[in-house]
Protein backbone atom coordinates (compact mmCIF):
# COMPACT_ATOMS: atom_id res chain seq x y z
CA UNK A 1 178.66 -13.70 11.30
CA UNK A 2 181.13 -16.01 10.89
CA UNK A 3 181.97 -17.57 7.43
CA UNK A 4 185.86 -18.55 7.72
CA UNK A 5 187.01 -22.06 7.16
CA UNK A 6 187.52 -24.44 10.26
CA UNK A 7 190.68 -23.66 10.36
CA UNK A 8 190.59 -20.18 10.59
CA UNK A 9 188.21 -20.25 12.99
CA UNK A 10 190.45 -22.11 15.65
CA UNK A 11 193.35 -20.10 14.92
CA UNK A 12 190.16 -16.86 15.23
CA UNK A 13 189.34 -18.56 18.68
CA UNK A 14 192.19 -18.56 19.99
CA UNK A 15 192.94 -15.12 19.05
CA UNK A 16 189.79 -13.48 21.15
CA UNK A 17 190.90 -11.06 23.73
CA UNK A 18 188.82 -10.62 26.82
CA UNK A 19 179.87 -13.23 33.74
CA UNK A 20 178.83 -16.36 34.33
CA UNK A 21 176.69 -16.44 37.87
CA UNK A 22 178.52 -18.97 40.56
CA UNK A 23 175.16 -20.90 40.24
CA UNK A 24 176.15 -22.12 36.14
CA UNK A 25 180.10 -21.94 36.62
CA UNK A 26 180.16 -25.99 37.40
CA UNK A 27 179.75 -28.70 34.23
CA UNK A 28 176.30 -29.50 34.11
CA UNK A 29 175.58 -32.83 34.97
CA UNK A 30 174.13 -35.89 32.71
CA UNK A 31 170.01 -35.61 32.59
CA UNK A 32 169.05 -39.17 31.35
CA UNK A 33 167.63 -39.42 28.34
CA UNK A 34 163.98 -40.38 28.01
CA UNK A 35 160.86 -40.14 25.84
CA UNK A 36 157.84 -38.30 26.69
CA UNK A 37 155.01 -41.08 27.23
CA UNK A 38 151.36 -41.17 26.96
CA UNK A 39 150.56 -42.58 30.42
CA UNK A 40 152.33 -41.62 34.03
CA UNK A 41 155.03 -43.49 33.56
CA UNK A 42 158.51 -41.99 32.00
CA UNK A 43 160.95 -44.19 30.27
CA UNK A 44 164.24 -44.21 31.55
CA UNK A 45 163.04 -43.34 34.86
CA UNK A 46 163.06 -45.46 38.03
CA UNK A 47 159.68 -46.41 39.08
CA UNK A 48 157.83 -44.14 41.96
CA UNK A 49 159.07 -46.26 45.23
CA UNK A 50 162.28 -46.03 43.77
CA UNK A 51 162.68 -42.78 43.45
CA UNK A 52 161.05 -42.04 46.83
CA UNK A 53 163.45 -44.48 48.43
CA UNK A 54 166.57 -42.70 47.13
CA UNK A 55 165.78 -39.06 48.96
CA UNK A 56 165.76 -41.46 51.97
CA UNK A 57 169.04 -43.19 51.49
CA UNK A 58 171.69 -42.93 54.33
CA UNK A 59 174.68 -41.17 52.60
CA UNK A 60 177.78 -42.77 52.33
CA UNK A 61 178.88 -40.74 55.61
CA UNK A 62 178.65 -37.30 57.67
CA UNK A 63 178.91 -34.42 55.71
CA UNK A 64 180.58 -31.49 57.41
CA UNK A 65 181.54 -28.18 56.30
CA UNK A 66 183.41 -24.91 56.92
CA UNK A 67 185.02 -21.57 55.74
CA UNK A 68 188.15 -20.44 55.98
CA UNK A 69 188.65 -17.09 54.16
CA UNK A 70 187.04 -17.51 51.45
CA UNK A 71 187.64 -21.22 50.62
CA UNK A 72 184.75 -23.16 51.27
CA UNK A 73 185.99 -26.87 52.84
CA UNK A 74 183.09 -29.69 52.64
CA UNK A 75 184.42 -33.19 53.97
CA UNK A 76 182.58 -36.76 53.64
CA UNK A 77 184.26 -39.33 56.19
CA UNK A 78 181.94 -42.27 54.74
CA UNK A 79 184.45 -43.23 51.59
CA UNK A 80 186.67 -46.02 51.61
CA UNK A 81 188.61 -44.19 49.18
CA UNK A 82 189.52 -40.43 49.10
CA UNK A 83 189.05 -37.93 46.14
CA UNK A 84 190.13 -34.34 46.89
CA UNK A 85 188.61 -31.59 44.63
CA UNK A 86 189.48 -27.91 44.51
CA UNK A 87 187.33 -25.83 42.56
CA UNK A 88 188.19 -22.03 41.71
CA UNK A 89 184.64 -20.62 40.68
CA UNK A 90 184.41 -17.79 38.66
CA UNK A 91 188.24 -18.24 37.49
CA UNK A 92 191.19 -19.79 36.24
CA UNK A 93 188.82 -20.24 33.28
CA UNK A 94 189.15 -18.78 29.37
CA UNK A 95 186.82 -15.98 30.02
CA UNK A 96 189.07 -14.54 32.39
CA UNK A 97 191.75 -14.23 29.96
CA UNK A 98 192.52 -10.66 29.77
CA UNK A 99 193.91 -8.86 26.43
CA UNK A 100 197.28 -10.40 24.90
CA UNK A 101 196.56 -13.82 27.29
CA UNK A 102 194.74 -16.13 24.59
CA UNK A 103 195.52 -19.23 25.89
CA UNK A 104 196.77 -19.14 29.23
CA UNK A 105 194.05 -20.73 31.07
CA UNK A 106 194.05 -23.73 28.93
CA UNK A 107 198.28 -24.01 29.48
CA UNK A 108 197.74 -23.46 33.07
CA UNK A 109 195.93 -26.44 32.88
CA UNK A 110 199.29 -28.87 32.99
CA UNK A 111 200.98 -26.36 35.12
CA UNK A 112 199.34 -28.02 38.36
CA UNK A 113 202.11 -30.79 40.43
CA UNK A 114 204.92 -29.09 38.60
CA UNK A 115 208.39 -27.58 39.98
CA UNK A 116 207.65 -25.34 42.86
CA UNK A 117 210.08 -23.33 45.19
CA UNK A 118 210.61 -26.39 47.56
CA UNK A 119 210.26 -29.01 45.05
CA UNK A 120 210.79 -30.10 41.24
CA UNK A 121 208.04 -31.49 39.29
CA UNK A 122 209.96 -35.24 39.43
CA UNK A 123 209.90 -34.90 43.58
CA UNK A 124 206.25 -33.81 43.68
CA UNK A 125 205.12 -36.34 42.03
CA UNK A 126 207.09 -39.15 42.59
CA UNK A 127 205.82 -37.96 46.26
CA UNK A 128 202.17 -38.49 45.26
CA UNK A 129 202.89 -42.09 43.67
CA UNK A 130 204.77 -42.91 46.96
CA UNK A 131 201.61 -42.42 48.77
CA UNK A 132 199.65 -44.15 46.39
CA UNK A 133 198.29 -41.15 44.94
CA UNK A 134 196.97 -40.24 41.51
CA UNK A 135 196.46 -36.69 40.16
CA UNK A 136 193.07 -36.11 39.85
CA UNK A 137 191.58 -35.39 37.20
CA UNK A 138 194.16 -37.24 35.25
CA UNK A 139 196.48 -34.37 34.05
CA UNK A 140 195.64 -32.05 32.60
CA UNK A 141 193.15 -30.61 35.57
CA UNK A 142 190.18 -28.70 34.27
CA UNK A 143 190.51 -25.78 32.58
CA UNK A 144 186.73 -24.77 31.26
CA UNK A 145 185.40 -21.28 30.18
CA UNK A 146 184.60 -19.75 33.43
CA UNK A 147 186.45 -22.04 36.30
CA UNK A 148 189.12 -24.09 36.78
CA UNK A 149 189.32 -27.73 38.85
CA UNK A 150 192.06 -29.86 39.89
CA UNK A 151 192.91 -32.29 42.77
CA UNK A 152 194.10 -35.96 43.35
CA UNK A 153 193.07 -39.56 44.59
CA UNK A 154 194.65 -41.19 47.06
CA UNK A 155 194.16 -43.72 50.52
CA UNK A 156 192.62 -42.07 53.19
CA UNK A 157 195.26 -41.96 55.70
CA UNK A 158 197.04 -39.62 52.96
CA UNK A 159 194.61 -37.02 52.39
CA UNK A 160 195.53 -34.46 54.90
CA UNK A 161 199.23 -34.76 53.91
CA UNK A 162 199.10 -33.92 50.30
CA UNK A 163 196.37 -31.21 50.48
CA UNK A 164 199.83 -28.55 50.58
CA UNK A 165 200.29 -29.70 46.39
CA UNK A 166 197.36 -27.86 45.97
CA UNK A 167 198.73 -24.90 47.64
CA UNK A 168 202.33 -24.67 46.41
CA UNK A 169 203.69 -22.38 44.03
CA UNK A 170 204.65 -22.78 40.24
CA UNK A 171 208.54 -21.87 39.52
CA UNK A 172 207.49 -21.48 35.96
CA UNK A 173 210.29 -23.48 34.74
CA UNK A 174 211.28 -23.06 31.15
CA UNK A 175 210.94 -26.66 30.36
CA UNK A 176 207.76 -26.69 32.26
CA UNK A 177 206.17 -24.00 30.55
CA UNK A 178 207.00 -24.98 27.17
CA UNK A 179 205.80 -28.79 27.71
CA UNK A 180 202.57 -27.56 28.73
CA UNK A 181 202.20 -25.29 25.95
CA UNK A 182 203.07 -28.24 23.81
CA UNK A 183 200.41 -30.16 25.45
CA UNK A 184 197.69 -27.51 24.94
CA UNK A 185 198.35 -26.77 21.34
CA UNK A 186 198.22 -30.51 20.62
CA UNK A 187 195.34 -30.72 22.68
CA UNK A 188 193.62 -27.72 21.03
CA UNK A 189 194.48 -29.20 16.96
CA UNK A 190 192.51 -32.34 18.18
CA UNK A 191 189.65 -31.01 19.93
CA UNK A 192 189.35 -28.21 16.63
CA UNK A 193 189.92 -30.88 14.16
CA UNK A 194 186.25 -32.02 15.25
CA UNK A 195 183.38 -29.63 13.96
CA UNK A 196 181.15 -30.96 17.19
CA UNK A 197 184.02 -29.00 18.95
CA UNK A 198 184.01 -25.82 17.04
CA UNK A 199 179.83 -25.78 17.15
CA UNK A 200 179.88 -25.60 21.01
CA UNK A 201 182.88 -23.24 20.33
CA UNK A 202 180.84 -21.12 18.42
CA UNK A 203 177.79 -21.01 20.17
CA UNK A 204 179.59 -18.61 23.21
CA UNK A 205 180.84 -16.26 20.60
CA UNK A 206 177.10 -16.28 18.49
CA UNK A 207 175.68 -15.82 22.33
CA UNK A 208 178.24 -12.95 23.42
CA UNK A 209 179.85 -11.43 20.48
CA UNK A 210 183.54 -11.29 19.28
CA UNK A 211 184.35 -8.56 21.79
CA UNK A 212 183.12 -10.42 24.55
CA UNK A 213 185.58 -12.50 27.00
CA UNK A 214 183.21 -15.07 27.56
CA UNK A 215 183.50 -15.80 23.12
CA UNK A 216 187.46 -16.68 24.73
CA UNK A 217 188.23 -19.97 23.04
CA UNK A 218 188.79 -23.06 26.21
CA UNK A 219 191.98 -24.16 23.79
CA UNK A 220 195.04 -22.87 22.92
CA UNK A 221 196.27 -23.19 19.31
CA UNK A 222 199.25 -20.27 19.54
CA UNK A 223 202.49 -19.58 21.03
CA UNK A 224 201.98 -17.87 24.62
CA UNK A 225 204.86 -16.43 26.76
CA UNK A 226 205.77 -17.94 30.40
CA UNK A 227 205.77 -14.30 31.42
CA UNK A 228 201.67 -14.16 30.54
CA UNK A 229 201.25 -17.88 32.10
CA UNK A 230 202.89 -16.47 35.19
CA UNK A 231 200.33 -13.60 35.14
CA UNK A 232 197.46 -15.19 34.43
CA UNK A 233 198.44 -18.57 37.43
CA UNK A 234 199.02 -15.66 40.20
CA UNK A 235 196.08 -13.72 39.38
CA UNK A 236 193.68 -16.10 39.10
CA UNK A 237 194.71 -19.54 40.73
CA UNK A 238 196.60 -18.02 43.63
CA UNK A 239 194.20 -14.68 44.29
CA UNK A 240 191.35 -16.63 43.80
CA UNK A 241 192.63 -19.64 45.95
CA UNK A 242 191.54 -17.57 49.08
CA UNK A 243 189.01 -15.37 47.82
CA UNK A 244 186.08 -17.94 46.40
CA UNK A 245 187.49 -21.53 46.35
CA UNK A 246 185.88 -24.55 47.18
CA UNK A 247 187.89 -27.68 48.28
CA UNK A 248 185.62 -31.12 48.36
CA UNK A 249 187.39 -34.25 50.30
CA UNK A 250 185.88 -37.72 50.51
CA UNK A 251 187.14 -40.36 52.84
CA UNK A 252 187.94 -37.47 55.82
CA UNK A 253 187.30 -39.24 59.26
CA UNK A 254 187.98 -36.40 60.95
CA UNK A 255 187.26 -32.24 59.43
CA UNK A 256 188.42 -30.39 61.61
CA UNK A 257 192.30 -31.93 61.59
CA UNK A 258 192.02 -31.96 57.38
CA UNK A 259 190.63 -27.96 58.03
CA UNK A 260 194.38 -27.53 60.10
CA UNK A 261 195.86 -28.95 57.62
CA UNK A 262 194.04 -26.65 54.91
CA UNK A 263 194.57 -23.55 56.55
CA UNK A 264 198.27 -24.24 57.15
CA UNK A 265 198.56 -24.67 53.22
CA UNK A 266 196.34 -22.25 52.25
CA UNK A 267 196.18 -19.85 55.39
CA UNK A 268 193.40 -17.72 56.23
CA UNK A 269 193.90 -14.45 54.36
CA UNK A 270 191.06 -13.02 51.89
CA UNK A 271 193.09 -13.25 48.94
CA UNK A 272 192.83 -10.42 45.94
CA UNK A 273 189.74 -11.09 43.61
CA UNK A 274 190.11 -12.30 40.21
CA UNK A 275 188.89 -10.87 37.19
CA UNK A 276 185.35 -10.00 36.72
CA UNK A 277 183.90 -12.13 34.38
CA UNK A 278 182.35 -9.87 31.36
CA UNK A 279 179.58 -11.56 29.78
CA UNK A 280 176.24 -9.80 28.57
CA UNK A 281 174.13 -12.30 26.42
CA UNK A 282 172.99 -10.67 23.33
CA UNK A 283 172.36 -13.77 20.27
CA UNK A 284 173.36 -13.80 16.80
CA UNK A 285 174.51 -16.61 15.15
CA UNK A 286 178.10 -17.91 13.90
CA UNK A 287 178.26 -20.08 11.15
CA UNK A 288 181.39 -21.74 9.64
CA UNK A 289 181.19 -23.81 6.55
CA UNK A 290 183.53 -26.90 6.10
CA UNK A 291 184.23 -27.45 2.62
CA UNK A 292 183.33 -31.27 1.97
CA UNK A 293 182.43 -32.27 5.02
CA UNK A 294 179.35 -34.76 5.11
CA UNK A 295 177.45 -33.38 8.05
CA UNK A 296 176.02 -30.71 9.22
CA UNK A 297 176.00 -29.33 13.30
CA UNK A 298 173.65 -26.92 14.80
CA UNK A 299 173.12 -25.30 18.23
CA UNK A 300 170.00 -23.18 18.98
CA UNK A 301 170.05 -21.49 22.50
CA UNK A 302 168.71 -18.93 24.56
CA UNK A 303 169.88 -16.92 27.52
CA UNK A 304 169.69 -19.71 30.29
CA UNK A 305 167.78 -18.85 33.76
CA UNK A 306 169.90 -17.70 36.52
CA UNK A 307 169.13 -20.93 39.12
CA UNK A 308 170.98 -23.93 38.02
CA UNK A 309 168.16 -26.40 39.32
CA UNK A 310 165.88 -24.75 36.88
CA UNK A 311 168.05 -25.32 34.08
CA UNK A 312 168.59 -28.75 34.87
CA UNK A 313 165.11 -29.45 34.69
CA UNK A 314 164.27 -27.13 31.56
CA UNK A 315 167.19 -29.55 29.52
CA UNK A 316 165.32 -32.88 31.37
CA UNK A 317 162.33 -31.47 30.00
CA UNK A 318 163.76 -30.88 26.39
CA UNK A 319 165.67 -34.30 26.40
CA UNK A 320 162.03 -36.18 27.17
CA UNK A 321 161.29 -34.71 23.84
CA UNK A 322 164.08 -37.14 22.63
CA UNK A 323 167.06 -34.26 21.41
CA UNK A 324 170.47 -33.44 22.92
CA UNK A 325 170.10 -30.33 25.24
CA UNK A 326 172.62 -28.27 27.18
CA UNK A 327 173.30 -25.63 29.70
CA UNK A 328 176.40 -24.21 30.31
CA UNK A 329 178.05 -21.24 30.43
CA UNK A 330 175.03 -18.99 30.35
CA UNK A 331 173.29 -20.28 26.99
CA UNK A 332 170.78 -23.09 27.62
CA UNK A 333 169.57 -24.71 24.19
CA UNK A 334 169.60 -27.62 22.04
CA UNK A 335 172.37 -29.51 19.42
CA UNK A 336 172.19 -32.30 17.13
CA UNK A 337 173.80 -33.55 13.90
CA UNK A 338 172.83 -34.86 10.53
CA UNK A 339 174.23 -35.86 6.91
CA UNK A 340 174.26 -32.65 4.51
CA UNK A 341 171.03 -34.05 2.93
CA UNK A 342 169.17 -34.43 5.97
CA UNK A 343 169.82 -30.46 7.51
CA UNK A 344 166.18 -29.30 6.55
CA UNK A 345 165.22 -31.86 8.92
CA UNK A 346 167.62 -31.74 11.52
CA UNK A 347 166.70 -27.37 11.90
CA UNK A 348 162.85 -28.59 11.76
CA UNK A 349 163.59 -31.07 14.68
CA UNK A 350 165.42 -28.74 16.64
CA UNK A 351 163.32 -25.97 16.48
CA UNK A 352 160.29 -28.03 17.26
CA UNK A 353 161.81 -28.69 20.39
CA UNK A 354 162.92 -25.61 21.46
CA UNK A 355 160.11 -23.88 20.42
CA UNK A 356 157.55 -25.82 22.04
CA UNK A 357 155.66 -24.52 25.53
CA UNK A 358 156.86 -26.02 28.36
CA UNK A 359 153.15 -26.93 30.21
CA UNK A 360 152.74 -27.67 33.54
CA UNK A 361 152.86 -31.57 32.85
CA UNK A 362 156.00 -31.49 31.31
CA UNK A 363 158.05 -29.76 33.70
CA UNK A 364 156.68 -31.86 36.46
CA UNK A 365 158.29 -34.78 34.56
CA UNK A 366 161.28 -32.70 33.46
CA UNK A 367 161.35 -32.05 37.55
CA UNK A 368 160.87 -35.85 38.52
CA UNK A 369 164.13 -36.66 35.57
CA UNK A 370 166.36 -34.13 36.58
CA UNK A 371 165.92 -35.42 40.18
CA UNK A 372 166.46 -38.62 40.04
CA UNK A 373 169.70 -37.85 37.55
CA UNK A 374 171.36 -35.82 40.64
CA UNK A 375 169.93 -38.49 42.81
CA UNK A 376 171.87 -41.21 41.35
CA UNK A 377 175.24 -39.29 40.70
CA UNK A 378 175.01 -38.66 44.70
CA UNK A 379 174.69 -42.25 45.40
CA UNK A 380 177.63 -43.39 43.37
CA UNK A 381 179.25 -45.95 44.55
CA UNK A 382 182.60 -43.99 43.16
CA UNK A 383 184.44 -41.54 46.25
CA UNK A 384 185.52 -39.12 42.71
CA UNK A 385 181.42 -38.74 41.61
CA UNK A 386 181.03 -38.52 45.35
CA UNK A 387 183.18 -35.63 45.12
CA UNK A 388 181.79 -33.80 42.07
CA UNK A 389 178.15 -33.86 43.68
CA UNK A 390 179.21 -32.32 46.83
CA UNK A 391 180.87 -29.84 44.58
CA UNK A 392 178.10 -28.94 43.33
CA UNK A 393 176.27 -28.12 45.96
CA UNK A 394 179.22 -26.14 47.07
CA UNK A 395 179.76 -24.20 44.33
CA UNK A 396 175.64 -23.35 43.59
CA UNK A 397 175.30 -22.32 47.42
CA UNK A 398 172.18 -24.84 48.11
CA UNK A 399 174.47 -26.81 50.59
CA UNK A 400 172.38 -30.18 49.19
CA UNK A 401 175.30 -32.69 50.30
CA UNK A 402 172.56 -35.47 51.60
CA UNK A 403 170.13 -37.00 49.14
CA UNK A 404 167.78 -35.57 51.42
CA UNK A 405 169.28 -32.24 50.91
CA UNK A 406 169.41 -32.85 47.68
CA UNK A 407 165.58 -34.26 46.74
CA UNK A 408 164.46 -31.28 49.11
CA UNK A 409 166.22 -28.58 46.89
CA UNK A 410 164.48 -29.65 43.62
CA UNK A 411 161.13 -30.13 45.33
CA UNK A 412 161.83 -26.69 46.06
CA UNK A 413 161.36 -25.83 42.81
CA UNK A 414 157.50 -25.33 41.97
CA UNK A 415 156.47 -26.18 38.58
CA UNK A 416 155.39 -22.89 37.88
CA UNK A 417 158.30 -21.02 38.38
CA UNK A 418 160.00 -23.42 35.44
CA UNK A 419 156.94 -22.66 33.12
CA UNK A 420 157.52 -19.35 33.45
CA UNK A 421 161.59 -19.08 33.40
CA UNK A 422 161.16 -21.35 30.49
CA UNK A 423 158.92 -18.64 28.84
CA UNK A 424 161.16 -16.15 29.89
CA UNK A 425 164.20 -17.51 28.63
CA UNK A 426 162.88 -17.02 24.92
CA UNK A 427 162.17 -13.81 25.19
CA UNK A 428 166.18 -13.27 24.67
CA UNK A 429 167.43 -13.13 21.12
CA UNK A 430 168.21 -16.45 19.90
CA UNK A 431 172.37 -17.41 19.57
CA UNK A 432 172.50 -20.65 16.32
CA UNK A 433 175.82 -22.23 15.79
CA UNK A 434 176.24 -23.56 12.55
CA UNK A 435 178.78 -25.89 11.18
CA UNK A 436 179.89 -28.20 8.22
CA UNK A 437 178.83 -29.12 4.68
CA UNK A 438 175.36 -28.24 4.91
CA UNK A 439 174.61 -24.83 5.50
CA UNK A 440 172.74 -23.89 2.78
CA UNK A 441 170.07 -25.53 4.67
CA UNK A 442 170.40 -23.87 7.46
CA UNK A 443 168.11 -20.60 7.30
CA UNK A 444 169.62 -17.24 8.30
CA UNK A 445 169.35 -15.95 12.46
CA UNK A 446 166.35 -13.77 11.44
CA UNK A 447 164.45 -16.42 9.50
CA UNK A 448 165.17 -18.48 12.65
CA UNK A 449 164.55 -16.24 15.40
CA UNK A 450 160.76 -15.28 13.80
CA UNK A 451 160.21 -19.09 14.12
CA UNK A 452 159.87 -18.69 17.59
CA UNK A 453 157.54 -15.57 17.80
């Protein structure tokens, strides 16, 4: 049980030495927020011929798809715009930090577009911005707990030539090195400076323990060698390149000349796994208090179900009961926030709605929210949200690039099954993340943990 300052706990974070399934190792998308309602009809929610009409939309092109080693390559040639997305899943993220490499995934993070072999950071990307192109996401890329995403945006007609920046090599410059460490310890004091921050923090090492690597802080608040940010980049970013990968382009009018151009980056050997993610979910609880602080934070969660649709309609199904809820990362749960004198109610709240039964009427309209949520974010108008939906079906396996697809994968999902994986998921020991100036009111794990027996 943690009880160190805010502070300490960063700088503890950071410290951790040393698995998330493929089907939770994206971020989880946005469920809309709505309240449960008396009649048929949910708030929030578009209205039945609405809904029905959107797992009939035309997509905004062909999807087509293919393998090559073990990169998986989906293409969408119906984008005016194009917004290229590789995904390592499984790696490049925190949690496969091994010991002595605290750190390293998050600095590896604004390691991507710099000096290579054949060219310095100033030539790569004053390449890019020659071709209209934009890093994307804006740098740094995406370092989370358990994968690691970068890419770029550009015109069309330059997709297929700037697909080998993904590819190329890091020289591991000094100067290149030591900015990005700069840029993840400043990064790291700003996100820790925020106790919302250190809650969800806290949460992975209440759910897995001190010892495990999936407690491995996202930041990096220390001083880290370029000799273990070489390590960690050619383990994990260039062995798992070619052993699970997937690599999302919108805007492609025709696959099978942007797969040639692929493989010639990327080539077609299986490359040499990265490290197996170590994660067995056990609960507890991690509180830090912050001396003065006004509020209190709190995060109750469980063990989260292995299928990713089911957790996405377990957390619509908890936000109709109007409170934050998550999934990620293997804990699926709920978080909110409240001034010191209001904490008794802010635990009551939150335990009400994790605590209630999920019936057969409310995961129907959980199912009907966390459709239409996935629904819209496919019909973006945006090529980049375009992108991170076809990701996602990438990365969970279902293949669900088509709203059709899509609508047909949740229907998939019979009500029953989420009763009883909702059920299930509370039979695991409960994980509470506690932080701020109100802890007092916050009752101990076991005191919690019997209010759901």
């Amino acid at each position: 049980m943690a009880t160190a300052a805010l502070t300490a706990t960063a700088k503890h974070a950071a410290r951790n030495s040393l698995s998330r399934a493929a089907a939770t190792a994206v971020g989880r998308r946005n469920i809309m927020m709505a309240m449960a309602a008396d009649d048929e009809d949910i708030p929030g929610l578009p209205d039945p011929m609405t809904l029905a009409s959107m797992s009939t939309l035309k997509s905004s092109g062909n999807i087509s798809s293919s393998k090559v080693g073990g990169l998986n390559i989906v293409t969408d040639d119906g984008s005016s715009s194009s917004s290229v997305l590789f995904t390592l899943k499984n790696a490049g993220g925190s949690a496969a930090e091994l010991s002595g490499e605290a750190g390293a995934a998050a600095v590896n993070a604004y390691l991507t577009y710099k000096s290579s072999s054949t060219a310095s950071t100033l030539k790569t990307l004053r390449d890019m911005n020659n071709s209209g192109a934009q890093p994307y996401p804006m740098l740094p890329s995406k370092a989370s707990r358990t994968s690691a995403q970068f890419g770029y945006t550009c015109a069309p007609e330059h997709t297929a030539d700037l697909v080998a920046n993904l590819a190329m090599d890091c020289a591991y410059t000094k100067w290149d090195v030591q900015d990005a460490v700069n840029y993840a310890n400043i990064a790291a004091s700003t996100a820790l400076a925020c106790p919302a921050n250190v809650c969800e923090e806290s949460i992975y090492v209440a759910a897995y323990g001190d010892a495990s690597s999936m407690s491995n802080s996202v930041y990096c608040s220390n001083a880290i060698s370029r000799d273990v940010v070489a390590s960690f980049r050619e383990r994990e970013y260039y062995g798992a390149a070619s052993a699970d990968a997937v690599l999302v382009a919108t805007g492609v009018a025709d696959h099978d000349a942007f797969v040639a151009a692929v493989t010639a980056a990327f080539g077609t050997k299986e490359g040499a796994s990265s490290t197996p993610l170590k994660g067995e979910y056990r609960g507890g609880e991690s509180r830090v208090p912050v001396e003065g602080a006004s509020k209190t934070y709190l995060r109750l969660a469980f063990a989260a179900p292995y299928c990713a649709l089911v957790q996405d309609i377990i957390v619509a199904t908890l936000q109709a009961q109007g409170v934050e809820a998550f999934a990620q990362d293997g804990v699926l749960g709920v978080s909110g926030d409240a001034n010191v004198a209001s904490t008794s109610e802010l635990v009551d709240t939150l335990v009400a709605a994790l605590a209630a039964p999920i019936t057969a009427e409310s995961a129907a309209k959980g199912k009907l929210l966390a459709k239409a949520s996935a629904l819209m974010a496919l019909e973006g108008t945006s090529s980049t949200s375009l992108a991170q939906s076809l990701t996602t079906g990438a990365v969970l396996g279902t293949e669900a690039y088509t709203p059709q697809d899509l609508a047909a994968a949740y229907d998939d999902i019979a009500v029953e099954t989420v009763v009883a994986e909702a059920a299930k998921m509370k039979e695991s020991v409960l994980a509470v993340s506690a932080v701020g100036g109100g802890l007092a009111a916050v009752p101990y794990h076991p005191t919690l943990a019997a209010m759901f027996k």
